[in-house]
N, C-alpha and C. Protein backbone atom coordinates (compact mmCIF):
# COMPACT_ATOMS: atom_id res chain seq x y z
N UNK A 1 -4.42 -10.05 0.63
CA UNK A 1 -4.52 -8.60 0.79
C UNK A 1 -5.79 -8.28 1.56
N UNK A 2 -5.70 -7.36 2.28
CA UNK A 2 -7.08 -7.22 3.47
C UNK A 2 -7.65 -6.21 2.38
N UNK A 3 -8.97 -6.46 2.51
CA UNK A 3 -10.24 -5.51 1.77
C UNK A 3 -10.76 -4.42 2.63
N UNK A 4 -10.12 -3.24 2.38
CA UNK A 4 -10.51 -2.09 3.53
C UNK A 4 -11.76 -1.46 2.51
N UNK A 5 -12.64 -1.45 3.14
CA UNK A 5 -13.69 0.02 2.40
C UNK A 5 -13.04 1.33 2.90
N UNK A 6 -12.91 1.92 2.06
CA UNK A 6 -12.11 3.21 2.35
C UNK A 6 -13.48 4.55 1.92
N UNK A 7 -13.28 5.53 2.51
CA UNK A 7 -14.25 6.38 2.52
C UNK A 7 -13.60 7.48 0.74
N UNK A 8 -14.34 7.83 -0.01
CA UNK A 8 -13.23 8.64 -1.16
C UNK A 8 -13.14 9.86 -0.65
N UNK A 9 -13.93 10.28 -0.21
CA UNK A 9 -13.81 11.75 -0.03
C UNK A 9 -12.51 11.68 1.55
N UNK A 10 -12.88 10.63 2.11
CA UNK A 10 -11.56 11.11 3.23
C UNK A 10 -9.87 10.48 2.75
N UNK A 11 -10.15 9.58 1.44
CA UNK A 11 -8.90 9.52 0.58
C UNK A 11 -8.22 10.87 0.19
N UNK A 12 -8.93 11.65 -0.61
CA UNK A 12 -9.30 13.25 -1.06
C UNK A 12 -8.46 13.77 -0.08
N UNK A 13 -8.92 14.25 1.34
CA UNK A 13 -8.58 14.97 2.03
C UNK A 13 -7.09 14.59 2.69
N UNK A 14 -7.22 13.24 3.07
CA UNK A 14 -5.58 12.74 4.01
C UNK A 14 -4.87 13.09 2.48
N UNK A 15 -4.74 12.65 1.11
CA UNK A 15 -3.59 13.34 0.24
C UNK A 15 -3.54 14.93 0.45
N UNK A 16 -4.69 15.63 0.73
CA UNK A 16 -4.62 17.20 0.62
C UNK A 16 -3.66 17.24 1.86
N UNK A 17 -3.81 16.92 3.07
CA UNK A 17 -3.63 17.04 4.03
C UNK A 17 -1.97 16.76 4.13
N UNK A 18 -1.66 15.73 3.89
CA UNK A 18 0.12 14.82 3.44
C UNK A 18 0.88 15.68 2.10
N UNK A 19 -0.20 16.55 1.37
CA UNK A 19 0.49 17.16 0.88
C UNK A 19 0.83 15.55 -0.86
N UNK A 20 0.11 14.73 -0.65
CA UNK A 20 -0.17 13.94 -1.73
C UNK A 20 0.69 12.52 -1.11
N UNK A 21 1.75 12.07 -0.16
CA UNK A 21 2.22 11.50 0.24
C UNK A 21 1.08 10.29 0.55
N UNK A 22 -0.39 10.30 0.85
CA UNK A 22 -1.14 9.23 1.40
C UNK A 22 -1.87 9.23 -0.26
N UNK A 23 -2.07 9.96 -0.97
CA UNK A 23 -2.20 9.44 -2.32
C UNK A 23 -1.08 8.71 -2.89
N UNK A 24 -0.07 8.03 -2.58
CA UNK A 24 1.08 7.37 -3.30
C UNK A 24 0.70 6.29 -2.50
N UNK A 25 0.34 6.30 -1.27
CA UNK A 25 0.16 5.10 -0.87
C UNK A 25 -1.16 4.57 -1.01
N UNK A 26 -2.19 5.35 -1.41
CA UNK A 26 -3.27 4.50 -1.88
C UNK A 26 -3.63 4.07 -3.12
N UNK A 27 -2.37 4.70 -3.93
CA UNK A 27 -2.24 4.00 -5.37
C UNK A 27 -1.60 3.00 -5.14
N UNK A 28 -1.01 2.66 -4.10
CA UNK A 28 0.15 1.54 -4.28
C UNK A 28 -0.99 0.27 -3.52
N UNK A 29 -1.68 0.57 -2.52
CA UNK A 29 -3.18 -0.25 -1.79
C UNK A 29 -3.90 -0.68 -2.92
N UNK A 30 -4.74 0.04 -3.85
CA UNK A 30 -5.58 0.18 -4.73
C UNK A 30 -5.30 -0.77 -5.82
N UNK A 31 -4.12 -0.85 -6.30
CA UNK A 31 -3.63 -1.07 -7.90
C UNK A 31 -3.33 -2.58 -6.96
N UNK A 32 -2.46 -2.95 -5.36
CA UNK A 32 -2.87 -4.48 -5.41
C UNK A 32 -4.04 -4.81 -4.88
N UNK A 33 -5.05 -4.12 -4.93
CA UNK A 33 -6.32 -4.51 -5.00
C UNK A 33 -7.37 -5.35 -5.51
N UNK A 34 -7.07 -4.16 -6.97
CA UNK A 34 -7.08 -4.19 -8.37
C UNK A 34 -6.67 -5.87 -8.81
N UNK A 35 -5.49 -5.78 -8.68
CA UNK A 35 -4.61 -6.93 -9.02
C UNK A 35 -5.28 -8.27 -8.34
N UNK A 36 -5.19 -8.38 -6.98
CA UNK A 36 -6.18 -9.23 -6.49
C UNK A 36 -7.68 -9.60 -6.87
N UNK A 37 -7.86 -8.78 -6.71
CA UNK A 37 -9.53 -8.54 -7.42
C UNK A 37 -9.53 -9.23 -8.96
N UNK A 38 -8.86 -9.47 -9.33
CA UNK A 38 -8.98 -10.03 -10.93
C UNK A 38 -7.66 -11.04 -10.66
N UNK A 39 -7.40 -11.38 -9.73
CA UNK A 39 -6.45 -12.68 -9.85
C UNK A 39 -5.41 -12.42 -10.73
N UNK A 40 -4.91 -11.49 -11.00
CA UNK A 40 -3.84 -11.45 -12.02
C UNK A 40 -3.23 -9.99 -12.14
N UNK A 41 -1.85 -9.86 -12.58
CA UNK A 41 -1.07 -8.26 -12.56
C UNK A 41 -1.88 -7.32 -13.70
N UNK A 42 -2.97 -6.26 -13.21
CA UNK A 42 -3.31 -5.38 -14.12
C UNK A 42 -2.50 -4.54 -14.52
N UNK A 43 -1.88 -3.92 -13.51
CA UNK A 43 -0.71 -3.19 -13.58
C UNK A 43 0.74 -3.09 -12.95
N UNK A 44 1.84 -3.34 -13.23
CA UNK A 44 2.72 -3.66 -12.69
C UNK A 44 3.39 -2.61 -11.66
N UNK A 45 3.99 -3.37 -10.46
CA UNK A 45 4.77 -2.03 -9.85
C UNK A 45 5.49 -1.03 -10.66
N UNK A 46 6.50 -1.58 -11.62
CA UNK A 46 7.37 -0.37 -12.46
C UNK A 46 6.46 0.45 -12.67
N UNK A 47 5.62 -0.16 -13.62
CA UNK A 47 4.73 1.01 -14.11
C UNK A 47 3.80 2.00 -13.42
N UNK A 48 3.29 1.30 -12.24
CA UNK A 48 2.74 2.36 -10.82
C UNK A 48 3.53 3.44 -10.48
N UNK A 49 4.64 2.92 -10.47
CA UNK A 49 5.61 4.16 -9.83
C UNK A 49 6.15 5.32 -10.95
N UNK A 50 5.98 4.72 -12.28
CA UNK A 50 6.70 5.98 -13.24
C UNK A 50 5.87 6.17 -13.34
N UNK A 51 4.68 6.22 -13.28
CA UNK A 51 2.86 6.94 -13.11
C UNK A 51 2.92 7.86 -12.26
N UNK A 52 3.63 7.76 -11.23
CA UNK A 52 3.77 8.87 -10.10
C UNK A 52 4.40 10.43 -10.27
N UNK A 53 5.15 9.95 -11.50
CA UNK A 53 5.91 11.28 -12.41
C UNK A 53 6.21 11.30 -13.33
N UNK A 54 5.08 10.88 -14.20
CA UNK A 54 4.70 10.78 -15.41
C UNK A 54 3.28 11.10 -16.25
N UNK A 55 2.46 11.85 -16.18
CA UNK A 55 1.37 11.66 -16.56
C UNK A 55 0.47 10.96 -17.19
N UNK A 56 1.25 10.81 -18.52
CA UNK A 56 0.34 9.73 -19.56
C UNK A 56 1.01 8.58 -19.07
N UNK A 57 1.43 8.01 -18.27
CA UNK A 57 1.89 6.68 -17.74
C UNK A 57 0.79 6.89 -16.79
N UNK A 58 0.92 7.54 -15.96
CA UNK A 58 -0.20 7.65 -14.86
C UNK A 58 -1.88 7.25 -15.55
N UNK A 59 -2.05 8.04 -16.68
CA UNK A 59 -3.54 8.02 -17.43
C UNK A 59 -3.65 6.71 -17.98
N UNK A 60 -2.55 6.05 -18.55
CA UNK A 60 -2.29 4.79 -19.24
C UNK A 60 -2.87 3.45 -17.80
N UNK A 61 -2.14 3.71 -16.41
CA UNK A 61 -2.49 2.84 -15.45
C UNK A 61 -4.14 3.32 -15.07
N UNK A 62 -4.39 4.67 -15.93
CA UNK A 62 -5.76 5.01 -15.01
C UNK A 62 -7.13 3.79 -15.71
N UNK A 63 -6.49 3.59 -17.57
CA UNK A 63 -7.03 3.09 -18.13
C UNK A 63 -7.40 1.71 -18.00
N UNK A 64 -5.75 0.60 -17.69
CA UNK A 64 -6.15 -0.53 -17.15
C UNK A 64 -6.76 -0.58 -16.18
N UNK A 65 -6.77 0.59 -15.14
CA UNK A 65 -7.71 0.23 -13.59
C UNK A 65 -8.97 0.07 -14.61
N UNK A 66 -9.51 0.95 -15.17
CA UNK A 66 -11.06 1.21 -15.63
C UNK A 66 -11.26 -0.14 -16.56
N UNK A 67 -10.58 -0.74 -17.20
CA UNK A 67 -10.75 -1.93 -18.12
C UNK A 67 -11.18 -3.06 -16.98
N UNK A 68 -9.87 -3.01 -15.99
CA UNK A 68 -10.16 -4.22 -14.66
C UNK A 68 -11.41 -3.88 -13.83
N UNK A 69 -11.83 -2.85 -13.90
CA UNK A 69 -13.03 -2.50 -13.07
C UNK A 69 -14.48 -2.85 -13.89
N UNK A 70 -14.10 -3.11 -14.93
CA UNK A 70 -15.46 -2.87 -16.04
C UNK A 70 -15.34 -4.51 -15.93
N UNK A 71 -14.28 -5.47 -15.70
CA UNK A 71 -14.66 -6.68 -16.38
C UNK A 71 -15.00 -7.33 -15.04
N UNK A 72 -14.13 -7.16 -13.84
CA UNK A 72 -14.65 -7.41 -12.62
C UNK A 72 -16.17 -6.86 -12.37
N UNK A 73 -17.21 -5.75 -12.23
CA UNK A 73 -17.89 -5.68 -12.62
C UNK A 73 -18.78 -6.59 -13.15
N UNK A 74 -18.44 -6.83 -14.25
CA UNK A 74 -19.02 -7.99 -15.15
C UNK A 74 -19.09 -9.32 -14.52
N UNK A 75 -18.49 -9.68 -14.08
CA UNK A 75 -17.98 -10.97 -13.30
C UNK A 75 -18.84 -11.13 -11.94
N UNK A 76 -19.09 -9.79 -11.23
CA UNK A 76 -19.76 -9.76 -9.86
C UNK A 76 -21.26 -9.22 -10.31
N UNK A 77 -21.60 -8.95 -11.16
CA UNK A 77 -23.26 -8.64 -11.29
C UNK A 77 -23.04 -7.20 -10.43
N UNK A 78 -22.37 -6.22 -11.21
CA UNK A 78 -22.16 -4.95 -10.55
C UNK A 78 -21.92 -3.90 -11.92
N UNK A 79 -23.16 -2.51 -11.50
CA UNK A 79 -22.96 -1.62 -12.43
C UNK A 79 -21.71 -1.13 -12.44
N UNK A 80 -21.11 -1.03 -13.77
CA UNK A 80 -19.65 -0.57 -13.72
C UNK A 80 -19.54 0.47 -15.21
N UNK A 81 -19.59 1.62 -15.20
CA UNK A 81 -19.48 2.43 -16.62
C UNK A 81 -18.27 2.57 -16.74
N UNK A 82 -18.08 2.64 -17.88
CA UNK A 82 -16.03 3.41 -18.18
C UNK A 82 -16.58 4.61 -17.83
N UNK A 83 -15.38 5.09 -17.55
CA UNK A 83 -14.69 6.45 -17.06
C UNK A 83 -13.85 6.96 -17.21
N UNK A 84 -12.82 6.54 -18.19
CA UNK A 84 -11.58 6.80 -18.12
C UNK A 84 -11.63 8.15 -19.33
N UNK A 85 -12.21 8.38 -20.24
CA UNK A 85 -12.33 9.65 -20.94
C UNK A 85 -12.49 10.58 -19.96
N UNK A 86 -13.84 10.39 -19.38
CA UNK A 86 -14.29 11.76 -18.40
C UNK A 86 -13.22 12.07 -17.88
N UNK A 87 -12.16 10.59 -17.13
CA UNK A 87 -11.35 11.39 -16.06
C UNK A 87 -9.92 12.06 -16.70
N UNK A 88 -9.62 11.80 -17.77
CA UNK A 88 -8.82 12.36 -19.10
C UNK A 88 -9.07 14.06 -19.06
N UNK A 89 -10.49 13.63 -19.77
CA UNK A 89 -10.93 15.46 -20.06
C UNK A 89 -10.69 16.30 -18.75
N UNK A 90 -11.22 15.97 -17.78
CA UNK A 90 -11.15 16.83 -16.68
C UNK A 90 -9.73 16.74 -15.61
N UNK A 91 -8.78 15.77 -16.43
CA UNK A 91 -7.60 16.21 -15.64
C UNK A 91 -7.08 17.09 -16.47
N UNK A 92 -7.38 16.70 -17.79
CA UNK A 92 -6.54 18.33 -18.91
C UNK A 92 -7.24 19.41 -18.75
N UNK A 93 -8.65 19.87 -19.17
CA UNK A 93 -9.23 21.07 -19.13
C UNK A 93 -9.85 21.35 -17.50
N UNK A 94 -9.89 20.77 -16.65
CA UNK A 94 -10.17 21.37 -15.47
C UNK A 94 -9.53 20.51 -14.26
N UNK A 95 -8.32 20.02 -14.33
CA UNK A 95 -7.56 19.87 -13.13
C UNK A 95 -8.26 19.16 -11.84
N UNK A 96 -9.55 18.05 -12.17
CA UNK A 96 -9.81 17.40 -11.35
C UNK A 96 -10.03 16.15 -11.46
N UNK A 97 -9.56 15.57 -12.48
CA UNK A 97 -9.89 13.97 -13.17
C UNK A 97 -9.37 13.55 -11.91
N UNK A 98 -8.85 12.81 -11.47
CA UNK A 98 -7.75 12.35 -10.68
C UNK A 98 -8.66 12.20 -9.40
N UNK A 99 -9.38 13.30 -8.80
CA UNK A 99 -10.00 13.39 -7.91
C UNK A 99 -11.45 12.88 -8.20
N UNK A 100 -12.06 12.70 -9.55
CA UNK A 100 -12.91 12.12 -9.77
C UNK A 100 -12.70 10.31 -9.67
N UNK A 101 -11.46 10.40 -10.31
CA UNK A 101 -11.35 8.84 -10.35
C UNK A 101 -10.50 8.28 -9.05
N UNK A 102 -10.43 8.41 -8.32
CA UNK A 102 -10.40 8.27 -6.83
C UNK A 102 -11.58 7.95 -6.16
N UNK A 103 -12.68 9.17 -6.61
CA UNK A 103 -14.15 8.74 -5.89
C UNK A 103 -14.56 7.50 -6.42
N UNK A 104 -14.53 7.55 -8.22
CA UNK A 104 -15.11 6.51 -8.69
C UNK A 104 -14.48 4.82 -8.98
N UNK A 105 -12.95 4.79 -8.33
CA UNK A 105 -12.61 3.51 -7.90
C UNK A 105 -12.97 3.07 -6.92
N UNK A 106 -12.47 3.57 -5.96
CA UNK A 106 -12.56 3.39 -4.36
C UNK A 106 -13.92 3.18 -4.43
N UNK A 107 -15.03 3.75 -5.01
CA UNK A 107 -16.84 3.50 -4.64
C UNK A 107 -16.36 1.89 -5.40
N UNK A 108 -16.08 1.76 -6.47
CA UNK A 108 -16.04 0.41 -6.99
C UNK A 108 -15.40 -0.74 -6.52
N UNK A 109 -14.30 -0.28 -5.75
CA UNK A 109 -13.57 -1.35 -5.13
C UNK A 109 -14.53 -1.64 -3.59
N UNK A 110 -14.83 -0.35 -3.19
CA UNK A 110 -15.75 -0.91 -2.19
C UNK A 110 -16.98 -1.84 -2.42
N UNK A 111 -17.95 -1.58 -3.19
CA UNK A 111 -19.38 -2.22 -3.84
C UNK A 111 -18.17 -4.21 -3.76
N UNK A 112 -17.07 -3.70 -4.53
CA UNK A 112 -16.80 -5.16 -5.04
C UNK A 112 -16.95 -6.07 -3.75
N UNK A 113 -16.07 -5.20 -2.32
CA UNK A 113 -15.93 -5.90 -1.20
C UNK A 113 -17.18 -5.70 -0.37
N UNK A 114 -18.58 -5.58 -0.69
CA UNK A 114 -19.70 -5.70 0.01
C UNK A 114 -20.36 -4.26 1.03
N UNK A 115 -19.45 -3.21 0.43
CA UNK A 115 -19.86 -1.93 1.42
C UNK A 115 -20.41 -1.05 0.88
């Protein structure tokens, strides 16, 4: 799998922009990332995709990303905090988790690949 550093905030914008269509495809980039990045299935395709119209399936894959990010992390000598509450609370009471945890993978998947 090629290691793109991706910018978050211009992730952010091409889904605003597609109307969310380039957010399906950078969950689908990301999660075999993810997967690569830890040598093993964090999260499976089925389950990526009923995440897509599903919520707590979606929050459930948000959780293994943040578990695989915390132990990879660990593994590379890289600050890695959970996040997955914050991005919980603020997708229920203020409608931007999602957009937080976008910034705060993508910054992590980048750091992992050297950018």
């Amino acid at each position: 799998m090629e290691r793109k550093i991706r910018s978050p905030i211009v992730v952010i914008l091409l889904s605003i922009v597609t109307c969310g269509i380039y957010l399906l495809y950078w969950y689908w980039v990301t999660n075999r990332q993810i997967n690569d990045l830890l040598r093993r299935e964090v999260v499976g395709a089925g389950m990526l995709i009923l995440g897509w119209f599903c919520a707590p399936v979606a929050w459930y894959n948000w959780y293994k990303w943040d578990l695989a990010l915390q132990e990879s992390g660990r593994e590379n000598n890289i600050v890695y905090n959970t996040n997955f509450i914050l991005w919980i609370i603020l997708s229920v009471f203020v409608g931007i988790g999602g957009m937080i945890m976008i910034v705060q993978v993508q910054d992590m998947l980048n750091r992992s690949y050297g950018g």
